[in-house]
PDB file of N, CA and C in Angstrom:
ATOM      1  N   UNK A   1     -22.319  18.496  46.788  1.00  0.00           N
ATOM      2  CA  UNK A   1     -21.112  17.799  47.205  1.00  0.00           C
ATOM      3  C   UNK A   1     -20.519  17.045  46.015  1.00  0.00           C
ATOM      4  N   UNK A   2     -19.204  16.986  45.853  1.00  0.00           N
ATOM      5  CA  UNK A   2     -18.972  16.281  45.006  1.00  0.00           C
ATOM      6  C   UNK A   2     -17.940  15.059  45.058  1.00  0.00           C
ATOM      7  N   UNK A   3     -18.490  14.028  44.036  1.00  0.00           N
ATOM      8  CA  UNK A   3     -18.574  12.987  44.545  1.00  0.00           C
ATOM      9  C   UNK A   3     -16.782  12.732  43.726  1.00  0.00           C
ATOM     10  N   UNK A   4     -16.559  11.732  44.835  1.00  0.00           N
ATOM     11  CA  UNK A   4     -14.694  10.807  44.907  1.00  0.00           C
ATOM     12  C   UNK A   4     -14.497  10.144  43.398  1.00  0.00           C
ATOM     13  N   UNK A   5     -14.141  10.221  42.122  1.00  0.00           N
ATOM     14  CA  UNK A   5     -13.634   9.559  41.368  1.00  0.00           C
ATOM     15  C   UNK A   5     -13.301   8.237  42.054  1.00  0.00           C
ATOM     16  N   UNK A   6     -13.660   7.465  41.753  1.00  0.00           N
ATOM     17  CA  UNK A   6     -13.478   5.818  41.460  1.00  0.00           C
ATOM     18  C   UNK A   6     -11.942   5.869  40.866  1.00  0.00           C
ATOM     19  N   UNK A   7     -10.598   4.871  41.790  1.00  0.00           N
ATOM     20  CA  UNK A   7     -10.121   4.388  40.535  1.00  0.00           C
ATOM     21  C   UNK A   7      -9.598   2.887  40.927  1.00  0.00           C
ATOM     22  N   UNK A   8      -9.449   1.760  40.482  1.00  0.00           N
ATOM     23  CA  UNK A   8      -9.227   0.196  40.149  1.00  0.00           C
ATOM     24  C   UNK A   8      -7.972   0.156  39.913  1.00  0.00           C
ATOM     25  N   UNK A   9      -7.082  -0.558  40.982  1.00  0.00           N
ATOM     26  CA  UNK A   9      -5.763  -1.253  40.094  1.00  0.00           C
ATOM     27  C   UNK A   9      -6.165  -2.943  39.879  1.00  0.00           C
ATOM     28  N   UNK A  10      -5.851  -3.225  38.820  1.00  0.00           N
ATOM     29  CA  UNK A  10      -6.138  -4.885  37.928  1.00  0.00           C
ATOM     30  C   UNK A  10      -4.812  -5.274  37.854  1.00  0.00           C
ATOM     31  N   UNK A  11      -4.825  -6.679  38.320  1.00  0.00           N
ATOM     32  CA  UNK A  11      -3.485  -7.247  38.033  1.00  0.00           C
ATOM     33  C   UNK A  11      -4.205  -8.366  37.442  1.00  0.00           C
ATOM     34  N   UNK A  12      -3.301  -8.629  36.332  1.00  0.00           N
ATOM     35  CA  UNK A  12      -3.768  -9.870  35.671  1.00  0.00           C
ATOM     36  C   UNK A  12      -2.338 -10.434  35.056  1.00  0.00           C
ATOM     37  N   UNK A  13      -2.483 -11.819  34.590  1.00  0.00           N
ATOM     38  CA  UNK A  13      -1.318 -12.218  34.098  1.00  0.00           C
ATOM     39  C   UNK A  13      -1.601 -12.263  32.074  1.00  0.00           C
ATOM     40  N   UNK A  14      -0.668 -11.740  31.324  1.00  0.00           N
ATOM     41  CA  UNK A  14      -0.682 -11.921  30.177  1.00  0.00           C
ATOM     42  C   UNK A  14       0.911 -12.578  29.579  1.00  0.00           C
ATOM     43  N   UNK A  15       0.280 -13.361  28.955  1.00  0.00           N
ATOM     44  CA  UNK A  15       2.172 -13.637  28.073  1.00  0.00           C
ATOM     45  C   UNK A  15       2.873 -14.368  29.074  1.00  0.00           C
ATOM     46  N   UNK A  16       2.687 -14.961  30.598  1.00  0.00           N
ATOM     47  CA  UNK A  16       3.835 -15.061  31.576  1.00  0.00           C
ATOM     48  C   UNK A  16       4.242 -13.896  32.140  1.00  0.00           C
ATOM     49  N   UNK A  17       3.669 -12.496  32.196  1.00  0.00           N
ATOM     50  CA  UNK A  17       3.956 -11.708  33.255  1.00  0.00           C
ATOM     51  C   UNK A  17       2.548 -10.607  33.553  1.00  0.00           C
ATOM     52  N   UNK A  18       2.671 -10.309  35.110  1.00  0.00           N
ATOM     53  CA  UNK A  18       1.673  -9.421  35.430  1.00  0.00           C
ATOM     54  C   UNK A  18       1.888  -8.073  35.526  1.00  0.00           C
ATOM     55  N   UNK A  19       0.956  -8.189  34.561  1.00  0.00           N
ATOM     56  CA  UNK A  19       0.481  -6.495  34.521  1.00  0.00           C
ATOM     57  C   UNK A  19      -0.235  -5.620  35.388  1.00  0.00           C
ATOM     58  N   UNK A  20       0.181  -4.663  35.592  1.00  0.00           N
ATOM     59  CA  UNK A  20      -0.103  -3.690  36.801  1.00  0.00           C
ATOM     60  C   UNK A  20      -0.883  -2.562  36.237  1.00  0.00           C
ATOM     61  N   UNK A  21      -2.362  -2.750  36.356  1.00  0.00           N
ATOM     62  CA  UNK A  21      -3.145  -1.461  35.339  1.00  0.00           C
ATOM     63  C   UNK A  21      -3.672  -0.448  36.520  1.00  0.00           C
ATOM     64  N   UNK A  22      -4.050   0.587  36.044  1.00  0.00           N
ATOM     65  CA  UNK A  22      -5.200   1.057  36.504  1.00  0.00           C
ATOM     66  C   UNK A  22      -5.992   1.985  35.609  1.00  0.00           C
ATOM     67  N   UNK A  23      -7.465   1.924  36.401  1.00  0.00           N
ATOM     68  CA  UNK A  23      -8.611   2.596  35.346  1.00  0.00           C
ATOM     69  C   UNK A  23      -9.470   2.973  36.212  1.00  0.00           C
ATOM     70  N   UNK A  24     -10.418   3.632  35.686  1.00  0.00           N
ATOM     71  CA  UNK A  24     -11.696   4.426  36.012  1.00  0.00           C
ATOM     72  C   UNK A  24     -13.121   3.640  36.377  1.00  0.00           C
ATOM     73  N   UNK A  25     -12.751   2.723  35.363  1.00  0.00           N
ATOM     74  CA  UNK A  25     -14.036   1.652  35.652  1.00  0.00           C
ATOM     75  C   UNK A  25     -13.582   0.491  35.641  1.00  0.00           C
ATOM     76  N   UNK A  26     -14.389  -0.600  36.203  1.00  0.00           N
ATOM     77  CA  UNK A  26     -14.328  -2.138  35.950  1.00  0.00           C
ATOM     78  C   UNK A  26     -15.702  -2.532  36.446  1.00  0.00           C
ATOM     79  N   UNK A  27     -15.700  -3.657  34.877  1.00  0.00           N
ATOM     80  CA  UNK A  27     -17.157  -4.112  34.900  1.00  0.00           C
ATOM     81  C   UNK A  27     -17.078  -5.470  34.471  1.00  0.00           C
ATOM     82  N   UNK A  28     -18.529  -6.277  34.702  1.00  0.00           N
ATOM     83  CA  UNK A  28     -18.901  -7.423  33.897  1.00  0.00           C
ATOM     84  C   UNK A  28     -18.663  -7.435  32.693  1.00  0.00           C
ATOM     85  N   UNK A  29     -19.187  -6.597  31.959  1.00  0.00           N
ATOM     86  CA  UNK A  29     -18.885  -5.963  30.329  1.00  0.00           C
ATOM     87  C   UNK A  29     -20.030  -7.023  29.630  1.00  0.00           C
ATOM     88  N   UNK A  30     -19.932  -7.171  28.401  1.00  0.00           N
ATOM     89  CA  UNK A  30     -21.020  -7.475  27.871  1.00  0.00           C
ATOM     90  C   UNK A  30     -20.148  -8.953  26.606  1.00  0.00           C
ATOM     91  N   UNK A  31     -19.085  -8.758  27.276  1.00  0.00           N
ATOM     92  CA  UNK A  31     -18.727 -10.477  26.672  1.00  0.00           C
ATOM     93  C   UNK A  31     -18.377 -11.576  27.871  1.00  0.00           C
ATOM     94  N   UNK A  32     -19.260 -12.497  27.144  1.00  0.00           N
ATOM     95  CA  UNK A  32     -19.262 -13.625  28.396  1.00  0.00           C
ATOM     96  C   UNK A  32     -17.817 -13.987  28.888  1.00  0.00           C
ATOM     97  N   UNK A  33     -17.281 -13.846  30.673  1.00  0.00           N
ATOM     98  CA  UNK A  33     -16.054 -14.812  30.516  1.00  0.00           C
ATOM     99  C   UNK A  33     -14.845 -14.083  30.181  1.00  0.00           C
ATOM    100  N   UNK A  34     -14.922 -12.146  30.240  1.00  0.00           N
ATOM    101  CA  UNK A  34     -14.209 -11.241  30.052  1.00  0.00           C
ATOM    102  C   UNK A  34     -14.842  -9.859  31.404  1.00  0.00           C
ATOM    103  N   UNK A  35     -13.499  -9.149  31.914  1.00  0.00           N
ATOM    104  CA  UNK A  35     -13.997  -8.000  32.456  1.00  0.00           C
ATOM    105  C   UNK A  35     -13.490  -6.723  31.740  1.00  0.00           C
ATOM    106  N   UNK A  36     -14.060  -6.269  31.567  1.00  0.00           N
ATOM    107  CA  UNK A  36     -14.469  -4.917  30.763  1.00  0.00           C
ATOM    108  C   UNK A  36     -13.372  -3.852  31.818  1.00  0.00           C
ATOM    109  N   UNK A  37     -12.532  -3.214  30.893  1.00  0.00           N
ATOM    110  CA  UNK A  37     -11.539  -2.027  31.630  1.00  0.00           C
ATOM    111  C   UNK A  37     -11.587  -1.058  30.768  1.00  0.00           C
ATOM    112  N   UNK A  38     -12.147   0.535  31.425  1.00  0.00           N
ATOM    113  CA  UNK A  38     -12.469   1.343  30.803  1.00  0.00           C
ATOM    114  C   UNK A  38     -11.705   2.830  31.094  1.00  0.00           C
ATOM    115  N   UNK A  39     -11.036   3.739  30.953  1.00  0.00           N
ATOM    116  CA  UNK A  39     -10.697   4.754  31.378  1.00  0.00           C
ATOM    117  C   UNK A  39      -9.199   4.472  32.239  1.00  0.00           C
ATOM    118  N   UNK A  40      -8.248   3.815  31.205  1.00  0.00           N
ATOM    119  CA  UNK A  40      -6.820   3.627  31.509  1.00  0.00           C
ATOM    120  C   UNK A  40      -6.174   4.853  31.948  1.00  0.00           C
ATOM    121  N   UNK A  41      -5.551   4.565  33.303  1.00  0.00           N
ATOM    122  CA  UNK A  41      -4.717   6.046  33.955  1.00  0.00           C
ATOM    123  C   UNK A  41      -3.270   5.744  33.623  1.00  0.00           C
ATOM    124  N   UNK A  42      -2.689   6.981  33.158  1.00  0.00           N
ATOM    125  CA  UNK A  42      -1.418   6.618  33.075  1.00  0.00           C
ATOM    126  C   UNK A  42      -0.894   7.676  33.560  1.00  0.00           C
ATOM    127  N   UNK A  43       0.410   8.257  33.839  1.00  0.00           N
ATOM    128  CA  UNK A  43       1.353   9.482  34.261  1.00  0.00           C
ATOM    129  C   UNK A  43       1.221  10.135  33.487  1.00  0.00           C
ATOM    130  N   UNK A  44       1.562  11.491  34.103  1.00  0.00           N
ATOM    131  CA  UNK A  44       1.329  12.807  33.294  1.00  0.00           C
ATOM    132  C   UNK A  44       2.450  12.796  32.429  1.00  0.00           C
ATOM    133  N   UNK A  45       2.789  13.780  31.146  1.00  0.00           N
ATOM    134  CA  UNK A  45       3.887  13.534  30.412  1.00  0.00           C
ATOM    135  C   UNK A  45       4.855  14.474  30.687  1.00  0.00           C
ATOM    136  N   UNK A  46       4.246  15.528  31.649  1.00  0.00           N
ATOM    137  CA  UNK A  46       4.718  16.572  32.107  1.00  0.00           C
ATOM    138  C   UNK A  46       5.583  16.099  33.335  1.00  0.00           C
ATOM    139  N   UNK A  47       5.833  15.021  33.514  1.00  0.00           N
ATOM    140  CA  UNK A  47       6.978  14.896  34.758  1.00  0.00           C
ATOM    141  C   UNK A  47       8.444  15.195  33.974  1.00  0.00           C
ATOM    142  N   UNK A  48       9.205  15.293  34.767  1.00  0.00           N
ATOM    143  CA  UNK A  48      11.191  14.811  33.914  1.00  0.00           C
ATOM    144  C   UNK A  48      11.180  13.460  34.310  1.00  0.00           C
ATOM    145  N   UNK A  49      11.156  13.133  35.604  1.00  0.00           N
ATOM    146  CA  UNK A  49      11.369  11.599  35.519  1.00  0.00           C
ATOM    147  C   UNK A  49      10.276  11.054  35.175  1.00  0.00           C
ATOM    148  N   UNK A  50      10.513   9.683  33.635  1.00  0.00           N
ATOM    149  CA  UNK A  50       9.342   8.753  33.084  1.00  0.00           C
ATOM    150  C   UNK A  50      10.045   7.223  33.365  1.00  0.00           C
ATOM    151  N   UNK A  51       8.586   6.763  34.001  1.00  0.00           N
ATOM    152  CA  UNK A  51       9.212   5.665  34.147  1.00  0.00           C
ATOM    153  C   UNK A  51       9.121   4.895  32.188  1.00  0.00           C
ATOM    154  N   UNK A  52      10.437   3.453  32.498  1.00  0.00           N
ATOM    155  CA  UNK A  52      10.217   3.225  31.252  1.00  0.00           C
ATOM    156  C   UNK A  52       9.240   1.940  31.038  1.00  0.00           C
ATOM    157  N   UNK A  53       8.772   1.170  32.127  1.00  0.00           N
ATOM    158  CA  UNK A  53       8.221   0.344  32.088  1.00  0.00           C
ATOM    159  C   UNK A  53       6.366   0.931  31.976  1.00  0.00           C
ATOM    160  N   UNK A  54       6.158   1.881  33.347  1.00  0.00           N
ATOM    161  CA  UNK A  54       5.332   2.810  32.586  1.00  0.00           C
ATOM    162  C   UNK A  54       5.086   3.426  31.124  1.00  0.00           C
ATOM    163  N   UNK A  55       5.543   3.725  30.964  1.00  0.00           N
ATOM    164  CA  UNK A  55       5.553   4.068  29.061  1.00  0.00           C
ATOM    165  C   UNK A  55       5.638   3.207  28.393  1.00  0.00           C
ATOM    166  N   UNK A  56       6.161   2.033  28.438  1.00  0.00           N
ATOM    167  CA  UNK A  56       6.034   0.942  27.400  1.00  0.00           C
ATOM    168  C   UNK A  56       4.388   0.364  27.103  1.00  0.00           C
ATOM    169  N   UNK A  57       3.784   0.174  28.804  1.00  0.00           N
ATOM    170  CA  UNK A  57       2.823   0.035  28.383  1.00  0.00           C
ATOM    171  C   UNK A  57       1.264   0.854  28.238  1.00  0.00           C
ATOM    172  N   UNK A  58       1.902   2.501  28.757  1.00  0.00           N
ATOM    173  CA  UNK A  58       1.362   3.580  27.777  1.00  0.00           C
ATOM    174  C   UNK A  58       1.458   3.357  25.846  1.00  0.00           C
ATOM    175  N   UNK A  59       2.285   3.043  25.731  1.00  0.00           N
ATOM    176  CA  UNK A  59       2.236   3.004  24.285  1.00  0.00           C
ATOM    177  C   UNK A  59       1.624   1.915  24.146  1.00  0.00           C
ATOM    178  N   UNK A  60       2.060   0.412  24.449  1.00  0.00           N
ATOM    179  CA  UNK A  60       0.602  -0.660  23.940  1.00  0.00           C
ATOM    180  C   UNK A  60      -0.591  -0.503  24.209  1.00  0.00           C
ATOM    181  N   UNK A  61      -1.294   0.086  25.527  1.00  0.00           N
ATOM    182  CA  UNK A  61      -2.586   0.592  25.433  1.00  0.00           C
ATOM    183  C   UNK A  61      -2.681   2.315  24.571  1.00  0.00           C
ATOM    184  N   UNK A  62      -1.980   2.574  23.868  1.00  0.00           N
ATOM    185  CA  UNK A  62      -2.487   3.752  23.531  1.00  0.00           C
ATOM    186  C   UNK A  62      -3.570   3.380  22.160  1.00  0.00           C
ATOM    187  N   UNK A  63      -4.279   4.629  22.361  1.00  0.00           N
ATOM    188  CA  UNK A  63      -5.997   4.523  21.383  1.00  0.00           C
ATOM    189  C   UNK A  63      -6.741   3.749  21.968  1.00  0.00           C
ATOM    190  N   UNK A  64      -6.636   3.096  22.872  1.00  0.00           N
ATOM    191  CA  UNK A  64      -7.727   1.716  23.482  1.00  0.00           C
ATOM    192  C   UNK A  64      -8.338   2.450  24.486  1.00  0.00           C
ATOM    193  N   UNK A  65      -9.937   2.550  24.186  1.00  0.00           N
ATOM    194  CA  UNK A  65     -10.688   2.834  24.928  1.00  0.00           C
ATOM    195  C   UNK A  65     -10.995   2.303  25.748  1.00  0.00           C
ATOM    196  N   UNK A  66     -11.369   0.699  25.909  1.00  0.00           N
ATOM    197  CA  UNK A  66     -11.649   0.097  26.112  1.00  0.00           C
ATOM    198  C   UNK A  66     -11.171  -1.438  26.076  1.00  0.00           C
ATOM    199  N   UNK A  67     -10.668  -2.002  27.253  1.00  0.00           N
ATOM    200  CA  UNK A  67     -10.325  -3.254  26.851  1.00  0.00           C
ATOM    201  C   UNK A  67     -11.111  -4.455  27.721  1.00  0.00           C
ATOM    202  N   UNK A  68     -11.260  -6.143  27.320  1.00  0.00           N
ATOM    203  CA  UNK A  68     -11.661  -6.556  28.111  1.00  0.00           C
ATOM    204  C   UNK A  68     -10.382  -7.821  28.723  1.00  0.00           C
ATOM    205  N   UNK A  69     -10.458  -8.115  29.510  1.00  0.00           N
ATOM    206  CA  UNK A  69      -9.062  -9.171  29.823  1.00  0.00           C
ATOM    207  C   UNK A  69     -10.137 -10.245  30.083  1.00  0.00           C
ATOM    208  N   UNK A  70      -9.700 -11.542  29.884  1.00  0.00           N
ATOM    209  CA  UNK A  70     -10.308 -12.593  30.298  1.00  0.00           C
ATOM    210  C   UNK A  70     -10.440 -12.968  31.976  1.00  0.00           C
ATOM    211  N   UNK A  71     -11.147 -13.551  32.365  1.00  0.00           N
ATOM    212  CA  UNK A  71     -11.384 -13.349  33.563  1.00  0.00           C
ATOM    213  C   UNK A  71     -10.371 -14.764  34.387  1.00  0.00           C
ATOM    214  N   UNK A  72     -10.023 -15.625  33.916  1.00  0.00           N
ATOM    215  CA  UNK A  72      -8.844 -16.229  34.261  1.00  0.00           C
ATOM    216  C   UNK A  72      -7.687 -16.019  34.337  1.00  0.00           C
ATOM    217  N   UNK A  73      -8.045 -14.794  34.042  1.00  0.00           N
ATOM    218  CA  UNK A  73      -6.035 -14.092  33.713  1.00  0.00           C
ATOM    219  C   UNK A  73      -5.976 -13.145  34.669  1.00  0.00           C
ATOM    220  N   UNK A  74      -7.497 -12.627  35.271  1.00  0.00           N
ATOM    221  CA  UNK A  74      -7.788 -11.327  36.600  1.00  0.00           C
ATOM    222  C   UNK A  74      -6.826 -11.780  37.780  1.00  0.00           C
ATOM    223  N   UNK A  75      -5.859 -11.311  38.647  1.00  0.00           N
ATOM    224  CA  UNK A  75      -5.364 -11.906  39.994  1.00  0.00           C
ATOM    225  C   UNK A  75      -5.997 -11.740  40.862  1.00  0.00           C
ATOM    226  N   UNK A  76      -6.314  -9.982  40.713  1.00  0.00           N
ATOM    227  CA  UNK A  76      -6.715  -9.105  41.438  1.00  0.00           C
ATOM    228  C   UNK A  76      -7.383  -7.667  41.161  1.00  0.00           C
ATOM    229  N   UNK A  77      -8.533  -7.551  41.533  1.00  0.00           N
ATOM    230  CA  UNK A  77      -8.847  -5.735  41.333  1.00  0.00           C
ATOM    231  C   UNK A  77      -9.111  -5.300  42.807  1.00  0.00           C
ATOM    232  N   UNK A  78      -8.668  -3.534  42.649  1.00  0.00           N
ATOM    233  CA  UNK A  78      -8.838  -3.422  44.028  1.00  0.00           C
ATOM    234  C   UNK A  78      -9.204  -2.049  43.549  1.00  0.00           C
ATOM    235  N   UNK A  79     -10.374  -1.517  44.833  1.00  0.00           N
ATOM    236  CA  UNK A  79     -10.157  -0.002  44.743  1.00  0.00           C
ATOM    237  C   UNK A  79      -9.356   0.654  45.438  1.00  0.00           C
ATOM    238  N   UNK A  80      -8.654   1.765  44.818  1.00  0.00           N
ATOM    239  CA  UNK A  80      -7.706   2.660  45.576  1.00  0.00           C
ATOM    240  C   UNK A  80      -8.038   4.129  45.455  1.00  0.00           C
ATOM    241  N   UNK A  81      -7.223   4.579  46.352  1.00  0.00           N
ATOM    242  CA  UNK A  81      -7.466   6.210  46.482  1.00  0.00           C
ATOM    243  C   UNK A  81      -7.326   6.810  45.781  1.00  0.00           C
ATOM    244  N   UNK A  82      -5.354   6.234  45.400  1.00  0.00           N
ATOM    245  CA  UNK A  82      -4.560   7.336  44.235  1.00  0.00           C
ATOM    246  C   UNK A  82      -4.210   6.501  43.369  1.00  0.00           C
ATOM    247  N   UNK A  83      -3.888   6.645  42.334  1.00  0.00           N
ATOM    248  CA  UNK A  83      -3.253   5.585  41.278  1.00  0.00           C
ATOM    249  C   UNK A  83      -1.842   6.086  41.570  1.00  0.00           C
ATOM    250  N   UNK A  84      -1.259   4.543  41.076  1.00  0.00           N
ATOM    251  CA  UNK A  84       0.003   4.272  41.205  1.00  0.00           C
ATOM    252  C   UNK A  84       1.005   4.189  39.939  1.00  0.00           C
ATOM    253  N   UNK A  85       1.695   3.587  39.580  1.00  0.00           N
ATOM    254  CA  UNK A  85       2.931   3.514  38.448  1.00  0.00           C
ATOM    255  C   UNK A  85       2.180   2.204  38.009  1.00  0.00           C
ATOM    256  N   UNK A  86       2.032   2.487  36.738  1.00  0.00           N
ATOM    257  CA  UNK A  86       1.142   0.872  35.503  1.00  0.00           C
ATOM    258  C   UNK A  86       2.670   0.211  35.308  1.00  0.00           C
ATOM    259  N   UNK A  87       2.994  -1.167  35.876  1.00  0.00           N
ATOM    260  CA  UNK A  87       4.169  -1.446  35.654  1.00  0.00           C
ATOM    261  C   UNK A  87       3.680  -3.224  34.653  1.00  0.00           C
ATOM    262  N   UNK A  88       4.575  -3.830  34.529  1.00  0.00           N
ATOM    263  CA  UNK A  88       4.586  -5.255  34.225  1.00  0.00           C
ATOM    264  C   UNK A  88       5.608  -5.998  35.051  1.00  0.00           C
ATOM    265  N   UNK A  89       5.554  -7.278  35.085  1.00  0.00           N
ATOM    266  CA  UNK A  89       6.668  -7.667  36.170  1.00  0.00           C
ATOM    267  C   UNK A  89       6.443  -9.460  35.468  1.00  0.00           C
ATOM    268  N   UNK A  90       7.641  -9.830  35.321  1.00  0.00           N
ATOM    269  CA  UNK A  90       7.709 -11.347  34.822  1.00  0.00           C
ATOM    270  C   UNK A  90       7.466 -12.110  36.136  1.00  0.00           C
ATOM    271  N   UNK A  91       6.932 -13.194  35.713  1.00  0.00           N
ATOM    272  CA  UNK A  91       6.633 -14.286  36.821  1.00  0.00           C
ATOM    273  C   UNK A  91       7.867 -15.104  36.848  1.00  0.00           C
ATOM    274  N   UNK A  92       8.002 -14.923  38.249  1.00  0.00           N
ATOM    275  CA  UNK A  92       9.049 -15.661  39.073  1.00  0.00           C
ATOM    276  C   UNK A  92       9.136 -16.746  39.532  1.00  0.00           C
ATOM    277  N   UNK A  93       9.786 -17.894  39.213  1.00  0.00           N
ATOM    278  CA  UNK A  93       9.560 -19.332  39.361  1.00  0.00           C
ATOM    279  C   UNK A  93      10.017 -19.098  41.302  1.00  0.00           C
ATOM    280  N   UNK A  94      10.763 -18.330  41.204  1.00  0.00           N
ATOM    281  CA  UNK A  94      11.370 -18.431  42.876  1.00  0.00           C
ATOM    282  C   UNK A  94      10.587 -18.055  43.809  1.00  0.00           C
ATOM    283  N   UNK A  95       9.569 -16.783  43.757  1.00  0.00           N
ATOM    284  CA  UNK A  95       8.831 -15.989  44.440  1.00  0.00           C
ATOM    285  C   UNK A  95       7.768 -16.829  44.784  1.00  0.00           C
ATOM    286  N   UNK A  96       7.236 -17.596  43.534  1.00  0.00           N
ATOM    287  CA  UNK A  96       5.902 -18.287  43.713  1.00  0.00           C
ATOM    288  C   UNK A  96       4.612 -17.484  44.114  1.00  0.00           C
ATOM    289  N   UNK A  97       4.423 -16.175  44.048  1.00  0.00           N
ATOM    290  CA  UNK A  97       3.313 -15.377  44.665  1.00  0.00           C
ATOM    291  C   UNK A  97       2.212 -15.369  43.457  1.00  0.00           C
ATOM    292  N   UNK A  98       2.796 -15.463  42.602  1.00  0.00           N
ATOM    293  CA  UNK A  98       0.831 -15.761  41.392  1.00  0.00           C
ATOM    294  C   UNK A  98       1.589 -16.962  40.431  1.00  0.00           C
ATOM    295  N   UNK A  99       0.260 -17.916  40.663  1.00  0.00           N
ATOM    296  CA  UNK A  99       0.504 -18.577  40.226  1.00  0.00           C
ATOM    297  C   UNK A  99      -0.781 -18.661  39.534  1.00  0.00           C
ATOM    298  N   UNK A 100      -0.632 -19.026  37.898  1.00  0.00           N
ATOM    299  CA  UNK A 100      -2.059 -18.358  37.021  1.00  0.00           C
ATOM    300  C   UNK A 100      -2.912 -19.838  36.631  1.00  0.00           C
ATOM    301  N   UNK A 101      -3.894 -19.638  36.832  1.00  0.00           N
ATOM    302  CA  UNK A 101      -5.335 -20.778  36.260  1.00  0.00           C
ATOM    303  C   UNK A 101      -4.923 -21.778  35.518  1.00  0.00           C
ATOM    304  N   UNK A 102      -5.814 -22.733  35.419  1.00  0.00           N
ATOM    305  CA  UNK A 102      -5.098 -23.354  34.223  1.00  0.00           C
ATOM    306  C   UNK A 102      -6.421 -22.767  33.010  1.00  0.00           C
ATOM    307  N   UNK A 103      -5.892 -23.247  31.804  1.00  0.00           N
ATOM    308  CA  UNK A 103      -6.509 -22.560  31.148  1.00  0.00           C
ATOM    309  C   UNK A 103      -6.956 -23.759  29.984  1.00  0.00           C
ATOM    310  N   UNK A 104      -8.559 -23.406  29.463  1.00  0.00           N
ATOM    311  CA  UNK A 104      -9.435 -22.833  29.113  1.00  0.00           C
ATOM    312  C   UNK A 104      -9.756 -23.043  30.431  1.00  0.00           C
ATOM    313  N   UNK A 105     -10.835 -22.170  31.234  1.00  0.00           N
ATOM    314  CA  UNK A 105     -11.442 -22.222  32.141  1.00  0.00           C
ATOM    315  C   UNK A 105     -12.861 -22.695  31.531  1.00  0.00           C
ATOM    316  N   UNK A 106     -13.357 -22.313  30.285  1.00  0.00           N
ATOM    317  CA  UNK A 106     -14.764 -22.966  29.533  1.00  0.00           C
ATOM    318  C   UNK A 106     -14.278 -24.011  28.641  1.00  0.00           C
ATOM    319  N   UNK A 107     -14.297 -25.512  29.064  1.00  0.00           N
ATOM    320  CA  UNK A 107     -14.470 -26.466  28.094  1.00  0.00           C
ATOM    321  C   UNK A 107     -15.305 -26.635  27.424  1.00  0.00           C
ATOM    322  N   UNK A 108     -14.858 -27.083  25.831  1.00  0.00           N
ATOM    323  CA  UNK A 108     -15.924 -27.062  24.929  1.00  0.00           C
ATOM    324  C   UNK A 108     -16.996 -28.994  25.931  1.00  0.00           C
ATOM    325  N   UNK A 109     -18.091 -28.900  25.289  1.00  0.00           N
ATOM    326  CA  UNK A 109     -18.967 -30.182  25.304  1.00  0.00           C
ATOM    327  C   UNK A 109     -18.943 -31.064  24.501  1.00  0.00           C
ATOM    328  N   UNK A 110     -18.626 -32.120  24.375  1.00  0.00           N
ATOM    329  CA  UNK A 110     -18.539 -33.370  23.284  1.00  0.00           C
ATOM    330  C   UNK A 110     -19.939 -33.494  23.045  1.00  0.00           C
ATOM    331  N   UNK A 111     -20.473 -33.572  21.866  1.00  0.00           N
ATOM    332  CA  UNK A 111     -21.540 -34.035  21.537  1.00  0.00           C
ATOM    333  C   UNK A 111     -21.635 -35.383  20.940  1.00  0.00           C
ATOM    334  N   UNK A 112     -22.604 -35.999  21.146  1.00  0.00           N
ATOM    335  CA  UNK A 112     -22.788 -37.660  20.680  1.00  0.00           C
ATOM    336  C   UNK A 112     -23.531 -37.377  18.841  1.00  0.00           C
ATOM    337  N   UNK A 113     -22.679 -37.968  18.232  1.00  0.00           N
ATOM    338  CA  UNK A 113     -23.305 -37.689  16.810  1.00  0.00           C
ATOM    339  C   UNK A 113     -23.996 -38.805  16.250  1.00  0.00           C
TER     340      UNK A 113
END
């Protein structure tokens, strides 16, 4: 029998807007305080209609095998059936629907000298 491909859409916020990924894997990964995204899906090139927001960020992940996003910046991962259109979308002061961490989520420790 053969087994269902896995695939993950990740929304995370970078820069002030969320990004709409999907991939093959998602993991702990092996840096503390980061999740590991492995096997980026993007559209075939063989369509006529490309999206352009799709392709923009086909080209910034292109060569990246592997990326990790910080885990304060994650909104959301979900598994899905089919993958969808990798879009970006600016955050909307009006919408109010993600509203992102504050950030550092790891404070450094004061030490007594």
């Amino acid at each position: 029998m053969q087994q269902k491909k896995q695939i993950y859409k990740i929304l995370f916020v970078n820069q002030g807007k969320v990004y709409e990924i999907y991939a093959r894997s998602v993991s702990q990964g092996g840096l503390f305080g980061f999740v590991e995204v492995e096997g980026l899906l993007f559209g075939q090139k063989t369509k006529v209609v490309v999206d352009p927001s799709e392709e923009a960020l086909q080209q910034e992940f292109s060569g990246v095998e592997r990326t990790y996003i910080p885990m304060h910046a994650i909104v959301r991962i979900d598994q899905v059936e089919k993958r969808g259109v990798s879009t970006v979308h600016p955050i909307s002061e009006s919408t109010g629907k993600v509203t992102p961490m504050p950030t550092p989520i790891y404070t450094p420790v004061k030490k007594d000298t």
